[in-house]
Protein backbone atom coordinates (compact mmCIF):
# COMPACT_ATOMS: atom_id res chain seq x y z
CA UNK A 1 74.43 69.57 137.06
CA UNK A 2 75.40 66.65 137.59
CA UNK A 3 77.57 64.35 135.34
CA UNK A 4 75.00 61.93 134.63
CA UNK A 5 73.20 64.69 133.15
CA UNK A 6 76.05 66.01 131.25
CA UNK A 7 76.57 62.40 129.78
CA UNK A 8 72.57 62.08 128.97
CA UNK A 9 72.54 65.13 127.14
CA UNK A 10 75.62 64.49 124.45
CA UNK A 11 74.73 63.35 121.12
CA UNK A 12 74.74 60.06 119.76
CA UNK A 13 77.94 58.02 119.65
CA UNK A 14 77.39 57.90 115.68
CA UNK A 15 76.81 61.58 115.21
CA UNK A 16 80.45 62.12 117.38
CA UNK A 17 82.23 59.44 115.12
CA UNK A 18 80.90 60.96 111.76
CA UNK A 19 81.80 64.89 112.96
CA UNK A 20 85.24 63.17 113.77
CA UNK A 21 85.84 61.64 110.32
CA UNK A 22 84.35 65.04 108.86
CA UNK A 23 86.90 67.08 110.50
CA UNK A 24 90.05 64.64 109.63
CA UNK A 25 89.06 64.71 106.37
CA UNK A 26 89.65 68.92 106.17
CA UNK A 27 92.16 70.27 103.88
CA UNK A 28 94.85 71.83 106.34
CA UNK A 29 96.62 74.78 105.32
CA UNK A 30 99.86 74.49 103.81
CA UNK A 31 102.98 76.34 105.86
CA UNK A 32 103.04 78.88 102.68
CA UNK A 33 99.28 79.78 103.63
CA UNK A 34 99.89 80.08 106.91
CA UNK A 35 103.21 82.81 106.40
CA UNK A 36 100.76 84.25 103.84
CA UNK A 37 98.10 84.58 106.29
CA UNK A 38 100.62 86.03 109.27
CA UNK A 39 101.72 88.59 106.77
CA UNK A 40 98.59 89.58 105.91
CA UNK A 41 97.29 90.35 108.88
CA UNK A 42 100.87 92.14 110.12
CA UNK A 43 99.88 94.55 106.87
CA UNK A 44 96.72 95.08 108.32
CA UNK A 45 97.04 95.72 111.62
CA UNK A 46 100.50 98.02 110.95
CA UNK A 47 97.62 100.01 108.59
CA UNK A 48 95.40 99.99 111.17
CA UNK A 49 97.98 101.66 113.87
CA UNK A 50 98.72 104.33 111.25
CA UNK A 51 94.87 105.11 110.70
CA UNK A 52 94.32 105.16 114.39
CA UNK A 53 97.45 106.56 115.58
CA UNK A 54 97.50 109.98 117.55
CA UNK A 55 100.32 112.27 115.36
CA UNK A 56 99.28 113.38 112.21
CA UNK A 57 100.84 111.10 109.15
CA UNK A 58 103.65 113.26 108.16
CA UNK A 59 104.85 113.41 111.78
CA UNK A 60 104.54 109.92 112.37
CA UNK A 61 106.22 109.10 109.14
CA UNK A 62 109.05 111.32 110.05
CA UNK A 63 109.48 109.65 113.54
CA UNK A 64 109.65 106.29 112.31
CA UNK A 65 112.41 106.89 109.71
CA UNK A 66 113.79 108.29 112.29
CA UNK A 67 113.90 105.13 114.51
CA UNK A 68 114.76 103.26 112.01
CA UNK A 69 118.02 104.95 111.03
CA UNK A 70 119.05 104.60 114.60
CA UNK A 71 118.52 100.76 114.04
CA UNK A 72 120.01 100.69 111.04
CA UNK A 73 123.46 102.85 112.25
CA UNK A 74 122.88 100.67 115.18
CA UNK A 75 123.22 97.02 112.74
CA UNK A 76 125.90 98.61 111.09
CA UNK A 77 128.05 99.11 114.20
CA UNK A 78 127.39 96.25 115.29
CA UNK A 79 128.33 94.74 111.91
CA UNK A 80 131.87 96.63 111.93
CA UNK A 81 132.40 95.31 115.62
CA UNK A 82 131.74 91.87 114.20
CA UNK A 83 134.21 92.48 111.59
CA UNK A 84 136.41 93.64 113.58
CA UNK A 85 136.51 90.92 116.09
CA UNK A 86 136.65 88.12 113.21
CA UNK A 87 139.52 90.08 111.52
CA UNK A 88 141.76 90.50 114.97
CA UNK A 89 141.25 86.71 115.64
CA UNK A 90 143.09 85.60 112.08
């Protein structure tokens, strides 16, 4: 194809201009509807890996608490490290 072609079979000039000035004139979504939106979908697709997941719910339960008292013991060192450090250098 060649680009004459191309060019020969876009629309009208005044059909481009009035689809541009119809899609300026959109509401955008506010930065509120867009962290709403994120979140949303986070929720669904962490449901979605629980439905789908291959351990059975109380084992998978289990082994995420699990992780996530070794992050949290692992924040809280690093917290008294922090502490630590700030307190040594007064």
């Amino acid at each position: 194809m060649t680009l004459q072609e191309i060019v020969d079979h876009l629309p009208p000039k005044q059909d481009l201009v009035r689809f541009a000035r119809y899609l300026s004139s959109l509401r955008r979504p506010s930065r509120a509807e867009l962290v709403l939106c994120g979140l949303g979908g986070a929720l669904v697709g962490a449901g979605l890996a629980l439905l789908f997941a291959p351990r059975p719910g109380s084992e998978l339960r289990g082994a995420i608490g699990t992780r996530i008292g070794e992050y949290w013991s692992e924040l809280e060192t690093l917290r008294a490290d922090a502490n630590g450090d700030a307190a040594r250098e007064h």
